[in-house]
PDB file of N, CA and C in Angstrom:
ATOM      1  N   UNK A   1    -263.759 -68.066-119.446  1.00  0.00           N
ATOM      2  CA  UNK A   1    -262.814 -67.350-118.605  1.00  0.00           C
ATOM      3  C   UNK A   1    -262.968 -67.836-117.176  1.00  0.00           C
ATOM      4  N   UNK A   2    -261.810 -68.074-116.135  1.00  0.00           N
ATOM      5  CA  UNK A   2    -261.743 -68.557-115.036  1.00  0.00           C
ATOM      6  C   UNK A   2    -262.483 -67.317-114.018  1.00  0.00           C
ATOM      7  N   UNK A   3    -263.220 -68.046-113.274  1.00  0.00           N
ATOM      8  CA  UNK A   3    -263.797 -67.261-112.273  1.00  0.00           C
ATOM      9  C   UNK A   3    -263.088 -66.567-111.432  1.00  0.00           C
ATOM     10  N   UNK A   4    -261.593 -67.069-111.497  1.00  0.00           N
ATOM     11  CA  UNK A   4    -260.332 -66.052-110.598  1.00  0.00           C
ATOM     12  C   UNK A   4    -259.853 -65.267-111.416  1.00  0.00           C
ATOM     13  N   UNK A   5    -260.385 -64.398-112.496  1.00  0.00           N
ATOM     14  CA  UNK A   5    -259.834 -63.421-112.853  1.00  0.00           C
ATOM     15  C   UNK A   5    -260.089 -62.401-112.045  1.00  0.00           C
ATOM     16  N   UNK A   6    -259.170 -61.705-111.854  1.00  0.00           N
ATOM     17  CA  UNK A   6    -258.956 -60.358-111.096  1.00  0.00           C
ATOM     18  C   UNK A   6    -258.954 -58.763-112.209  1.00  0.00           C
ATOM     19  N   UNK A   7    -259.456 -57.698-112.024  1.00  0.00           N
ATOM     20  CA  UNK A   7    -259.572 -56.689-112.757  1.00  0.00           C
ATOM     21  C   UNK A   7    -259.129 -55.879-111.606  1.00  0.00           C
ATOM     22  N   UNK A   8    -258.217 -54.941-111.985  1.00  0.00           N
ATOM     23  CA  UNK A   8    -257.684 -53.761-110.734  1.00  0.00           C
ATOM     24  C   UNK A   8    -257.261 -52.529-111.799  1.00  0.00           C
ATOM     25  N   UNK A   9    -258.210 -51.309-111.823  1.00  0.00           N
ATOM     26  CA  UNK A   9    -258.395 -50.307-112.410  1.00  0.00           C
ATOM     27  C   UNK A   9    -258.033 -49.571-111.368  1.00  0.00           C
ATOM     28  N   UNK A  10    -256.707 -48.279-112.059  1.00  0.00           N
ATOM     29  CA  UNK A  10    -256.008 -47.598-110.569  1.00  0.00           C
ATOM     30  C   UNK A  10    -255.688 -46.270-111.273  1.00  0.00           C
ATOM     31  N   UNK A  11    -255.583 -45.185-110.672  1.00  0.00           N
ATOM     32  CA  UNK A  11    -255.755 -43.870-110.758  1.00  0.00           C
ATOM     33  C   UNK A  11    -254.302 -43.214-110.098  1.00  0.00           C
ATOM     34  N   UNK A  12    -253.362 -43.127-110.913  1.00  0.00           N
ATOM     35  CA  UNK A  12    -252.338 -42.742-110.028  1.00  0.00           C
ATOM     36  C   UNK A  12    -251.485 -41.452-110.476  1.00  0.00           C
ATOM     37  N   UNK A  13    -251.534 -40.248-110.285  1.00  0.00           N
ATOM     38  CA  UNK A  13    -251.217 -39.142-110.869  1.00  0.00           C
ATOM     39  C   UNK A  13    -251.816 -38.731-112.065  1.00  0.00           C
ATOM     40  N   UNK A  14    -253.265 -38.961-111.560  1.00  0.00           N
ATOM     41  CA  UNK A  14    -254.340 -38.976-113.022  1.00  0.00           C
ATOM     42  C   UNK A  14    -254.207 -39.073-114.237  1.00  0.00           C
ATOM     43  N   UNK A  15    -253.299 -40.441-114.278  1.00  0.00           N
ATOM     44  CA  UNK A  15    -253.194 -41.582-115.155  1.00  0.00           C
ATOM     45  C   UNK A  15    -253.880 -42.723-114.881  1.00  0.00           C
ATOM     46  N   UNK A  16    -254.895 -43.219-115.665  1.00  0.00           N
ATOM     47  CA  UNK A  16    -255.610 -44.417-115.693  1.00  0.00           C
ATOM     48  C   UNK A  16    -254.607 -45.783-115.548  1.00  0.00           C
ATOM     49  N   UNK A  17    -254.093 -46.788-115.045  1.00  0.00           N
ATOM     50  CA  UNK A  17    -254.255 -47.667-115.480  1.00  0.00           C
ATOM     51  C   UNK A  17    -255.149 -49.354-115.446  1.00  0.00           C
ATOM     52  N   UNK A  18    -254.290 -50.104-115.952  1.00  0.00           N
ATOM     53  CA  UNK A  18    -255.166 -51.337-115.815  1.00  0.00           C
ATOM     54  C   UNK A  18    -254.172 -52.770-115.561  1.00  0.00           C
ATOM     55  N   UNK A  19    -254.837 -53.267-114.769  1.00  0.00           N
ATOM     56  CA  UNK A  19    -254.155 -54.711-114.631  1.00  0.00           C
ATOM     57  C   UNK A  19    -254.996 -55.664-114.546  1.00  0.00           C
ATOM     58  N   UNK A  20    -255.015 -56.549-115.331  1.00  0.00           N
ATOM     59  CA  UNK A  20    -255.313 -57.852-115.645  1.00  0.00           C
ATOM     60  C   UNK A  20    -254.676 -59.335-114.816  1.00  0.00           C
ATOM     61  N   UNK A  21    -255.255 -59.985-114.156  1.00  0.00           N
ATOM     62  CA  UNK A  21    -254.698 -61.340-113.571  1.00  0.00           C
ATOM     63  C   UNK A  21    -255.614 -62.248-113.877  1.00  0.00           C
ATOM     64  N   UNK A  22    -254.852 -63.291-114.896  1.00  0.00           N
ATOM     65  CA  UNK A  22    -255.624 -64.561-115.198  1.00  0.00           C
ATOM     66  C   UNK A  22    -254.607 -65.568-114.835  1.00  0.00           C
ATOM     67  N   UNK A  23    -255.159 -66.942-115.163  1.00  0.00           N
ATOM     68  CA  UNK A  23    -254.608 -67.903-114.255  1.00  0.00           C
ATOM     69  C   UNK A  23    -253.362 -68.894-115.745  1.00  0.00           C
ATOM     70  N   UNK A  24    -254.480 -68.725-116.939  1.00  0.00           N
ATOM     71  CA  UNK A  24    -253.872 -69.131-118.176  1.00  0.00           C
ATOM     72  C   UNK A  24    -253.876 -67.892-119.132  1.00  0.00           C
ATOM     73  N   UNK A  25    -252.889 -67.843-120.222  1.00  0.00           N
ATOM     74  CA  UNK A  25    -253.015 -67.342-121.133  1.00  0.00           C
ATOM     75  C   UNK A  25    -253.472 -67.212-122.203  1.00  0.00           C
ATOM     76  N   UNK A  26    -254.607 -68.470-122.078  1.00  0.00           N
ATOM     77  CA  UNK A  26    -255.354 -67.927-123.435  1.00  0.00           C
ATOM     78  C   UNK A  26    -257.140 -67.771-123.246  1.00  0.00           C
ATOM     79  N   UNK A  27    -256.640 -67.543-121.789  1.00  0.00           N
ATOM     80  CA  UNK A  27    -257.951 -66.404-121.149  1.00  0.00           C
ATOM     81  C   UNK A  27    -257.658 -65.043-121.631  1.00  0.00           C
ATOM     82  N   UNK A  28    -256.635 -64.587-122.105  1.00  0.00           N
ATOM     83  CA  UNK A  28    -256.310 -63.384-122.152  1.00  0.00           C
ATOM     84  C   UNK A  28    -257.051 -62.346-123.198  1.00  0.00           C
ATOM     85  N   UNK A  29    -257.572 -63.062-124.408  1.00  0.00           N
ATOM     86  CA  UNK A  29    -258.209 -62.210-125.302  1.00  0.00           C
ATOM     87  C   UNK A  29    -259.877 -61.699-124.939  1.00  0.00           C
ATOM     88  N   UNK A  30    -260.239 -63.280-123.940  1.00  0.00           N
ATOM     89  CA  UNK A  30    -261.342 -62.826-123.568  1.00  0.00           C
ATOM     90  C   UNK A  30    -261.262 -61.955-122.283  1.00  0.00           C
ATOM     91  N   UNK A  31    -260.803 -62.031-121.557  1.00  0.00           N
ATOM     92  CA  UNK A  31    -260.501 -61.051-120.016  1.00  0.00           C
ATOM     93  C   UNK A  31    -260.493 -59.447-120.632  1.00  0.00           C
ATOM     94  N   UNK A  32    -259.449 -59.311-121.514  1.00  0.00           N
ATOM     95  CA  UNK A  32    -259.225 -57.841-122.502  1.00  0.00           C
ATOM     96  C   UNK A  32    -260.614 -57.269-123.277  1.00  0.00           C
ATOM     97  N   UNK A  33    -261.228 -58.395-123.834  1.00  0.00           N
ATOM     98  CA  UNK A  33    -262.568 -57.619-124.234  1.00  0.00           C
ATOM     99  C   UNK A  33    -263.643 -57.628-123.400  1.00  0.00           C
ATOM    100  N   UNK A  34    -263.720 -58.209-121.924  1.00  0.00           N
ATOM    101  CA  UNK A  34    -264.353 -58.022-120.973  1.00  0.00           C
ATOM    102  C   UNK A  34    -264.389 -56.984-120.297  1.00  0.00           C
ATOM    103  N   UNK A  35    -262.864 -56.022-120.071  1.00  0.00           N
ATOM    104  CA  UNK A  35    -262.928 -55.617-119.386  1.00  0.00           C
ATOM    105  C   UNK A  35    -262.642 -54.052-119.719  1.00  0.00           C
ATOM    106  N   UNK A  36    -262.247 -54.068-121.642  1.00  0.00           N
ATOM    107  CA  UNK A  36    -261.732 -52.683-121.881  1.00  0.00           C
ATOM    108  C   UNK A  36    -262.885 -51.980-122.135  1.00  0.00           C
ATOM    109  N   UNK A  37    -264.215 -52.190-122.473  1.00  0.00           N
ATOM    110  CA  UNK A  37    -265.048 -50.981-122.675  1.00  0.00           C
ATOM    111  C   UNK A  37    -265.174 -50.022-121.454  1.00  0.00           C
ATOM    112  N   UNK A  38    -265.493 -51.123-119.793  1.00  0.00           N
ATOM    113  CA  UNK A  38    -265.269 -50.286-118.445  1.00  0.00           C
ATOM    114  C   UNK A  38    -263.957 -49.411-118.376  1.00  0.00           C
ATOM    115  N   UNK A  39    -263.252 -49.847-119.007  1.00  0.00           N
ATOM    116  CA  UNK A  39    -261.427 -49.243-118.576  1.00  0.00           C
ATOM    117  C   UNK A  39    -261.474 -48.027-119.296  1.00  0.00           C
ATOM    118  N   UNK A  40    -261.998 -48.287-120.934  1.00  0.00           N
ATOM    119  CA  UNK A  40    -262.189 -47.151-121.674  1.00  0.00           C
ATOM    120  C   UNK A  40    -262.983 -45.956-121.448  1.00  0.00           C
ATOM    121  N   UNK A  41    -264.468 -45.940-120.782  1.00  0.00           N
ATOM    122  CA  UNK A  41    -265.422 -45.580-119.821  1.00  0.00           C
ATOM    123  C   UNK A  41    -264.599 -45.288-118.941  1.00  0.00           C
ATOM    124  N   UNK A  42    -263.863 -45.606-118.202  1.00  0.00           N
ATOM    125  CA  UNK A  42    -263.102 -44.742-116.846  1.00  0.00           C
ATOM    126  C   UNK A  42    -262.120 -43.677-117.429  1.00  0.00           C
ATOM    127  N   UNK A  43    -261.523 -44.055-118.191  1.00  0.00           N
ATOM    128  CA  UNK A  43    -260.596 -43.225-119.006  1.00  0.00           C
ATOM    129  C   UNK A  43    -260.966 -41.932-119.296  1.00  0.00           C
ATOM    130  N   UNK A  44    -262.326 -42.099-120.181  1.00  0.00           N
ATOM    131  CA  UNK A  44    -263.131 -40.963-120.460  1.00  0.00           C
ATOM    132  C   UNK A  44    -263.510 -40.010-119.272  1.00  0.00           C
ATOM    133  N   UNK A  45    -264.055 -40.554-118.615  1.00  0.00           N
ATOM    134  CA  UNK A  45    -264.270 -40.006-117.375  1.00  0.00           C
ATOM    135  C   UNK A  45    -263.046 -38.866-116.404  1.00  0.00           C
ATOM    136  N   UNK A  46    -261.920 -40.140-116.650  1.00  0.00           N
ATOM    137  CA  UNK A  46    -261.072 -39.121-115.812  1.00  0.00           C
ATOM    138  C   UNK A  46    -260.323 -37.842-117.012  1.00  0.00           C
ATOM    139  N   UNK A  47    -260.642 -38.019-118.226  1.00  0.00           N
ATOM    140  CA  UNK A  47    -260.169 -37.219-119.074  1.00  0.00           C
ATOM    141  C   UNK A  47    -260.660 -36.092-118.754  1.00  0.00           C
ATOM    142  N   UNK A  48    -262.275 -36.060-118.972  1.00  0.00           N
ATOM    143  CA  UNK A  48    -263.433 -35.092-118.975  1.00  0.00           C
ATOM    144  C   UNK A  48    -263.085 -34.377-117.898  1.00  0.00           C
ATOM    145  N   UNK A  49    -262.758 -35.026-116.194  1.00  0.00           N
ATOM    146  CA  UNK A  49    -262.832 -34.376-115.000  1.00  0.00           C
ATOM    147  C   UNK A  49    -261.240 -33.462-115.063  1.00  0.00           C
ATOM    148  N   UNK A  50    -260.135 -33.999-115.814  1.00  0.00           N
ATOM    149  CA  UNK A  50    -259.268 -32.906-115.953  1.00  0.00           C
ATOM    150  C   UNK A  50    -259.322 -31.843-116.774  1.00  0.00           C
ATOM    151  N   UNK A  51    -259.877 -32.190-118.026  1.00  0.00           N
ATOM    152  CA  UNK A  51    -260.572 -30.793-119.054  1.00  0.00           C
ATOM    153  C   UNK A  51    -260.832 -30.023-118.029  1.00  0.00           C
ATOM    154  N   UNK A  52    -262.132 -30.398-117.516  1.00  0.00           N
ATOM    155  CA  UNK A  52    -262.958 -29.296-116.700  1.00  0.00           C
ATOM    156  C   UNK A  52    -261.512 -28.846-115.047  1.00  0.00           C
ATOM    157  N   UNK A  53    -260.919 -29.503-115.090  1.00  0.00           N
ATOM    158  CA  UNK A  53    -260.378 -28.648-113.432  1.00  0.00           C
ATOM    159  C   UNK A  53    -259.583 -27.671-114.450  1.00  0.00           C
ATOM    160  N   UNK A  54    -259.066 -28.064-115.927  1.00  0.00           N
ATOM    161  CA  UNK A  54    -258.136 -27.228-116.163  1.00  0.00           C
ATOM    162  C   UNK A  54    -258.771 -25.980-117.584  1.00  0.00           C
ATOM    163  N   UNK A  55    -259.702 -25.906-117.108  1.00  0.00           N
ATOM    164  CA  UNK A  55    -260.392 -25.135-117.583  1.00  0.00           C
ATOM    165  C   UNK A  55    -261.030 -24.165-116.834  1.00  0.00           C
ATOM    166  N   UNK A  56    -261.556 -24.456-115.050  1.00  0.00           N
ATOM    167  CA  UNK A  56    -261.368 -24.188-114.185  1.00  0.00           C
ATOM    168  C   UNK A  56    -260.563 -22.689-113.588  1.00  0.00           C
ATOM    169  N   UNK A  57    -259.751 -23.616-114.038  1.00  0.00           N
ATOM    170  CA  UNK A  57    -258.052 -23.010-113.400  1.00  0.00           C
ATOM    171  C   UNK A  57    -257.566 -21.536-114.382  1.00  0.00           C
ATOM    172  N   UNK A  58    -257.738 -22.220-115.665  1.00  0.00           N
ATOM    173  CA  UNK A  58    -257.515 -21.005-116.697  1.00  0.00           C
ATOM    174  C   UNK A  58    -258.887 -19.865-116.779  1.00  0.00           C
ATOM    175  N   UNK A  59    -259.823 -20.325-116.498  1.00  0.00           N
ATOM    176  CA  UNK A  59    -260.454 -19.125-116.333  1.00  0.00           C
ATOM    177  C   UNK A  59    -260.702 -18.445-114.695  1.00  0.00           C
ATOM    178  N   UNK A  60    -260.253 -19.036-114.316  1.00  0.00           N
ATOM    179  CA  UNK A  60    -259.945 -17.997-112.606  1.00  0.00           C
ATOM    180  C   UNK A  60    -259.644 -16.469-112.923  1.00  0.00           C
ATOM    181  N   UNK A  61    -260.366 -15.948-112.248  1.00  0.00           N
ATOM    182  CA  UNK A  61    -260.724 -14.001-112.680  1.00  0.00           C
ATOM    183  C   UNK A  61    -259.627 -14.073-111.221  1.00  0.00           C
ATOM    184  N   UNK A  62    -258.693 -12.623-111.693  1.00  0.00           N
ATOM    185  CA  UNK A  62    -257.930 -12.578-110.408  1.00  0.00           C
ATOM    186  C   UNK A  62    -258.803 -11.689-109.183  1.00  0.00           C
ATOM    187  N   UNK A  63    -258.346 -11.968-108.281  1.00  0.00           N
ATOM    188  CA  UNK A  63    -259.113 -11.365-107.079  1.00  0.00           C
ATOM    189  C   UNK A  63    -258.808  -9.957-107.126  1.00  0.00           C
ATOM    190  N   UNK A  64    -259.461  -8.633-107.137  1.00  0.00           N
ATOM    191  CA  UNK A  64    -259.309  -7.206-106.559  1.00  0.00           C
ATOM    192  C   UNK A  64    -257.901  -7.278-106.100  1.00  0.00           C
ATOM    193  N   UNK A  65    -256.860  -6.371-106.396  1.00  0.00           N
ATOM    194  CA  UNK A  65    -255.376  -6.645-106.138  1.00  0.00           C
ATOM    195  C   UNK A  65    -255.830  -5.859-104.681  1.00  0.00           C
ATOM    196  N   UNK A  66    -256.752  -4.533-104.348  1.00  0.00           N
ATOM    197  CA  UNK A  66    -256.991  -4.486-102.701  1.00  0.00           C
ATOM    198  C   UNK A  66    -257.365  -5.384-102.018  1.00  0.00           C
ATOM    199  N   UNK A  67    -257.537  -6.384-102.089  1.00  0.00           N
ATOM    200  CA  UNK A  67    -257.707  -7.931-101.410  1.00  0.00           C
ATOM    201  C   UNK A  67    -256.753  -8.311-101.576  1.00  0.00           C
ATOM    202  N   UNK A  68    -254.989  -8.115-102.103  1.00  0.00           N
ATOM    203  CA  UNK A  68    -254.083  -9.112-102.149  1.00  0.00           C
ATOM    204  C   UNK A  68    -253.696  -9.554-100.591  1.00  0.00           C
ATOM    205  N   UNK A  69    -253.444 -10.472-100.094  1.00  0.00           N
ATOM    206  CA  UNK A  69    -253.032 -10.993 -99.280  1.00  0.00           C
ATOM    207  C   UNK A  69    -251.589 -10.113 -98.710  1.00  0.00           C
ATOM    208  N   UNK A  70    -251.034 -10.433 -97.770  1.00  0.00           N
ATOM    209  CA  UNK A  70    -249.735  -9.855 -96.756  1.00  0.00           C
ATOM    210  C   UNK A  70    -249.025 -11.411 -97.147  1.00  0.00           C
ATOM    211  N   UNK A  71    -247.744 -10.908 -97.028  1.00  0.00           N
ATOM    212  CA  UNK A  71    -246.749 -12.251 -96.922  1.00  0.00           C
ATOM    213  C   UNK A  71    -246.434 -12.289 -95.458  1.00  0.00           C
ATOM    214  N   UNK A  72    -246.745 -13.545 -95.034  1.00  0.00           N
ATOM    215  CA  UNK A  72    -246.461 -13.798 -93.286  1.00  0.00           C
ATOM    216  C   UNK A  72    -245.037 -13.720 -93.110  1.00  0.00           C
ATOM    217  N   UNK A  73    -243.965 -13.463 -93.955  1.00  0.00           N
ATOM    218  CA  UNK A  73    -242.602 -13.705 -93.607  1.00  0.00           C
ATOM    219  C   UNK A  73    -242.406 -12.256 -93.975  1.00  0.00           C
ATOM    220  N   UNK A  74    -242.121 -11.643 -95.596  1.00  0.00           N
ATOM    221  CA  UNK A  74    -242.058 -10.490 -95.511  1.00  0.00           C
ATOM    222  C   UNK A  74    -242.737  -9.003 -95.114  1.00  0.00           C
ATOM    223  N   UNK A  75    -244.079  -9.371 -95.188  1.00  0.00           N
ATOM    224  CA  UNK A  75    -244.806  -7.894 -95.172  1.00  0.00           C
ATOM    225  C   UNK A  75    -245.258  -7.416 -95.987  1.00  0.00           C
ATOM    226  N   UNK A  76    -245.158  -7.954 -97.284  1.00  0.00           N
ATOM    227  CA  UNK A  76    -245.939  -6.961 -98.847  1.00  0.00           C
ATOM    228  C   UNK A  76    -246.935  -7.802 -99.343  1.00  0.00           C
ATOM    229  N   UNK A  77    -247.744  -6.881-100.023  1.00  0.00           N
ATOM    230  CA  UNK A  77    -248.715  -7.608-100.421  1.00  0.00           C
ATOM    231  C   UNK A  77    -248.471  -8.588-101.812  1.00  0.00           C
ATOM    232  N   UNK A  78    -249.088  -9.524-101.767  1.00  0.00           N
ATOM    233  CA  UNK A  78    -248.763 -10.714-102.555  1.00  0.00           C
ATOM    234  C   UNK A  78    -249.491 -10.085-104.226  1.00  0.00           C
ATOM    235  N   UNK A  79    -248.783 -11.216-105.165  1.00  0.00           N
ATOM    236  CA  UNK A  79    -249.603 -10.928-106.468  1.00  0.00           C
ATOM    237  C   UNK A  79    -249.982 -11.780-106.891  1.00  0.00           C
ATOM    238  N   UNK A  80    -250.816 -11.927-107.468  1.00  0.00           N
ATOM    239  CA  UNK A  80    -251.562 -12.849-108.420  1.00  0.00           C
ATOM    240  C   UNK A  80    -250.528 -13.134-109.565  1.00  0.00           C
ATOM    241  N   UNK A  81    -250.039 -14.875-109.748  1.00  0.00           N
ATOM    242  CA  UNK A  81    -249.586 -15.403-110.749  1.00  0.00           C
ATOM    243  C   UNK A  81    -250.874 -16.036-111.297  1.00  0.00           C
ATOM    244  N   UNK A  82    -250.630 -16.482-112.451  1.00  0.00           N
ATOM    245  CA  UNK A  82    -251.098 -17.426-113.800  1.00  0.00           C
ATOM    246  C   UNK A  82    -250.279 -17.514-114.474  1.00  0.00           C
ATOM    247  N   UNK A  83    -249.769 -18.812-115.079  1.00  0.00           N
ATOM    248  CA  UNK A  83    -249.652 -19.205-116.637  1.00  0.00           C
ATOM    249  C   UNK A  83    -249.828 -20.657-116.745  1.00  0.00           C
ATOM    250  N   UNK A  84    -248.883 -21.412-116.926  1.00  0.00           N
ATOM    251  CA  UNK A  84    -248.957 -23.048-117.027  1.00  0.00           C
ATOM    252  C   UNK A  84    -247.690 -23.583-116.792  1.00  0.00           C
ATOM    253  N   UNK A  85    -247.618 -24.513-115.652  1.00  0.00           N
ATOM    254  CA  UNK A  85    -246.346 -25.179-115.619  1.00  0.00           C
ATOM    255  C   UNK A  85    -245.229 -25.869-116.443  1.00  0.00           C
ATOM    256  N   UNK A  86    -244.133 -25.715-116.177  1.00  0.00           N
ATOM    257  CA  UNK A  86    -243.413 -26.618-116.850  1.00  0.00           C
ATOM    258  C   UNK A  86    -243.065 -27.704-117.055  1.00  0.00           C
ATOM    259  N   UNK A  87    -243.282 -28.532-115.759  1.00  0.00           N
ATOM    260  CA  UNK A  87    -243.151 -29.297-115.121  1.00  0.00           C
ATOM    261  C   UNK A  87    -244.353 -30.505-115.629  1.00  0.00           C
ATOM    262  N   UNK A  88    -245.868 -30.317-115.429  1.00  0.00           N
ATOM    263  CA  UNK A  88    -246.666 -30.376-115.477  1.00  0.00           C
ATOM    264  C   UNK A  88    -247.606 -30.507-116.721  1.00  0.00           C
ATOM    265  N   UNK A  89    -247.956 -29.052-117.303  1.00  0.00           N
ATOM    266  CA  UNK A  89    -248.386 -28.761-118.578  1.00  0.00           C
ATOM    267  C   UNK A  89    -250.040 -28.506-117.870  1.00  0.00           C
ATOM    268  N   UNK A  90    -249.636 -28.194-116.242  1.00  0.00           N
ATOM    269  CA  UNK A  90    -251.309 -28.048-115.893  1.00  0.00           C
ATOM    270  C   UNK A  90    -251.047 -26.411-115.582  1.00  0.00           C
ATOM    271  N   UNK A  91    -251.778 -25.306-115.713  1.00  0.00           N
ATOM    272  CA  UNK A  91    -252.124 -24.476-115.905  1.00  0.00           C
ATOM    273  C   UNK A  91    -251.876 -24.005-113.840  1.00  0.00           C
ATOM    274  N   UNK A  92    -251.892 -22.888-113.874  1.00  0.00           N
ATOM    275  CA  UNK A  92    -251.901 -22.530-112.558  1.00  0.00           C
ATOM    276  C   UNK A  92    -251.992 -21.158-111.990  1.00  0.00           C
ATOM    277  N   UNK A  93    -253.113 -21.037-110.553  1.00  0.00           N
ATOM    278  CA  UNK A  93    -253.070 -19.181-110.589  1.00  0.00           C
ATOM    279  C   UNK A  93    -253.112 -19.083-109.235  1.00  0.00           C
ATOM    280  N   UNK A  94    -252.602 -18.351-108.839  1.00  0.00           N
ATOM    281  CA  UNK A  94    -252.228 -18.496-106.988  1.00  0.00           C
ATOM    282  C   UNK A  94    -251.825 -16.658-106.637  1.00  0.00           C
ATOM    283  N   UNK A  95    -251.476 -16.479-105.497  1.00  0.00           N
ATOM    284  CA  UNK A  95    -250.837 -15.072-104.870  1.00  0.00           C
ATOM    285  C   UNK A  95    -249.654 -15.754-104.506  1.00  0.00           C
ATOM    286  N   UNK A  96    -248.729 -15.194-104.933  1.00  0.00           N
ATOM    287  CA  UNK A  96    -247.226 -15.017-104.642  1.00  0.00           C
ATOM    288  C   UNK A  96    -246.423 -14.052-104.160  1.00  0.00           C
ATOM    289  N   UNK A  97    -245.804 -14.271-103.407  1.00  0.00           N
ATOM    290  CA  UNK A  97    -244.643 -13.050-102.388  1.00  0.00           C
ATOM    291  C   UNK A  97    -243.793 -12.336-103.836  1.00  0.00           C
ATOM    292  N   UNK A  98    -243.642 -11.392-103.415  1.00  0.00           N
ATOM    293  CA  UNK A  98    -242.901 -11.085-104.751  1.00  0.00           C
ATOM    294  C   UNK A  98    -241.514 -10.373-104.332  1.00  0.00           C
ATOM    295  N   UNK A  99    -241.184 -10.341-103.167  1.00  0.00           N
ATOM    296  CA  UNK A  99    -240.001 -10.431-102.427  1.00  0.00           C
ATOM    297  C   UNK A  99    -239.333 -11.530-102.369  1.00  0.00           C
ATOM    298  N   UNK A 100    -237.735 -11.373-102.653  1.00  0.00           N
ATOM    299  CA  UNK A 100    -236.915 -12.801-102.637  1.00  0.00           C
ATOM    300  C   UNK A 100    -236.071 -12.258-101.381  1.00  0.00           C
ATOM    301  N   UNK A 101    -235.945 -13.969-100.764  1.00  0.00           N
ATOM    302  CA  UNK A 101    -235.936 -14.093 -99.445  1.00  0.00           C
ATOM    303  C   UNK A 101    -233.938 -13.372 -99.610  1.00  0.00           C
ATOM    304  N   UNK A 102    -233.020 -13.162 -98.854  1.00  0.00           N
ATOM    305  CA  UNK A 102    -231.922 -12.852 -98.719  1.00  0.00           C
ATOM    306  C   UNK A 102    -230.994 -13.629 -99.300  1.00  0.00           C
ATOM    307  N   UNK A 103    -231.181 -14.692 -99.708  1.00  0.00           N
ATOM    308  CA  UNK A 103    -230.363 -15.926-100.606  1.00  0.00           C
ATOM    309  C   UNK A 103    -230.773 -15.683-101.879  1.00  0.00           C
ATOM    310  N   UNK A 104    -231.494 -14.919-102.274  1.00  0.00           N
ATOM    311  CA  UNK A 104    -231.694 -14.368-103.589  1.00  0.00           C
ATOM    312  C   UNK A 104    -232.832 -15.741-104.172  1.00  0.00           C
ATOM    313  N   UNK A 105    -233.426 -16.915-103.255  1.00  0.00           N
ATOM    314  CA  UNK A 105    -234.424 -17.564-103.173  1.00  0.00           C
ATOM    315  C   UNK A 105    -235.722 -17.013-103.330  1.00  0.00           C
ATOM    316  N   UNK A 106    -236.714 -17.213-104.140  1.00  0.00           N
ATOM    317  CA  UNK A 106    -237.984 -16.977-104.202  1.00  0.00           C
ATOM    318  C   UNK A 106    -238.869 -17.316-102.725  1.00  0.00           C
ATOM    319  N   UNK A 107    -239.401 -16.446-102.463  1.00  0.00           N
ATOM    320  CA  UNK A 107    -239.874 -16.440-101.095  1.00  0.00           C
ATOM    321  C   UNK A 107    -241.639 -17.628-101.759  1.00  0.00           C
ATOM    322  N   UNK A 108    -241.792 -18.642-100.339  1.00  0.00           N
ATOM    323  CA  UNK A 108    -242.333 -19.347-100.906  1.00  0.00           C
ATOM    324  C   UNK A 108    -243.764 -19.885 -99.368  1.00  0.00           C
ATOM    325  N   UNK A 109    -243.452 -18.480 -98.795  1.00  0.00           N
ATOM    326  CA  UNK A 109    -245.212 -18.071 -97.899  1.00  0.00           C
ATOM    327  C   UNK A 109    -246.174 -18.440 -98.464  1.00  0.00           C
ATOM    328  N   UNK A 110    -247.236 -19.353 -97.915  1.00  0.00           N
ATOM    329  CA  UNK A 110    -248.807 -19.723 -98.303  1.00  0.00           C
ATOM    330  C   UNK A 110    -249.182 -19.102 -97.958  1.00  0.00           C
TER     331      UNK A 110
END
């Protein structure tokens, strides 16, 4: 295998991927078994670290609702959501305004 092979392992919306740059193509079988046990090993890795945030997330105990937060726009106290996105499929638990703003818009105060 040419000493200018390039390996670029990239993390982008915690999706693994991988790119390979060789100079010929029939470097290619060896570059691939050079480089997939590390790729596979990262993979694992970033699998494991989303298990655990979203495991995390689903077991979040809600806070004392007398601790709910004030909405800085309306004035009431906020509630505790949970369930799992749609969007996503990642799980989620936050305080939410539970007043809709005058456009009949979900009021959307941090």
């Amino acid at each position: 295998m040419s000493e200018d092979s390039k390996y670029t392992i990239s993390y982008i919306n915690e999706t693994p991927g991988l790119v390979i740059r060789i100079d010929h193509a029939k470097e290619a079988d060896e570059a691939i078994t050079a480089i997939l046990p590390v790729f596979k090993r990262f993979q694992e890795a970033v699998d494991k670290g989303k298990q655990n945030r979203i495991k995390q997330k689903t077991n979040a105990t809600p806070p004392p609702v007398n601790e709910a937060p004030l909405c800085s726009v309306h004035g009431t106290k906020k509630v505790w959501r949970t369930g799992t996105s749609k969007k996503t499929g990642e799980p989620f638990a936050f305080w939410a305004c539970p007043t809709k703003n005058a456009d009949g818009s979900f009021c959307r105060s941090k």
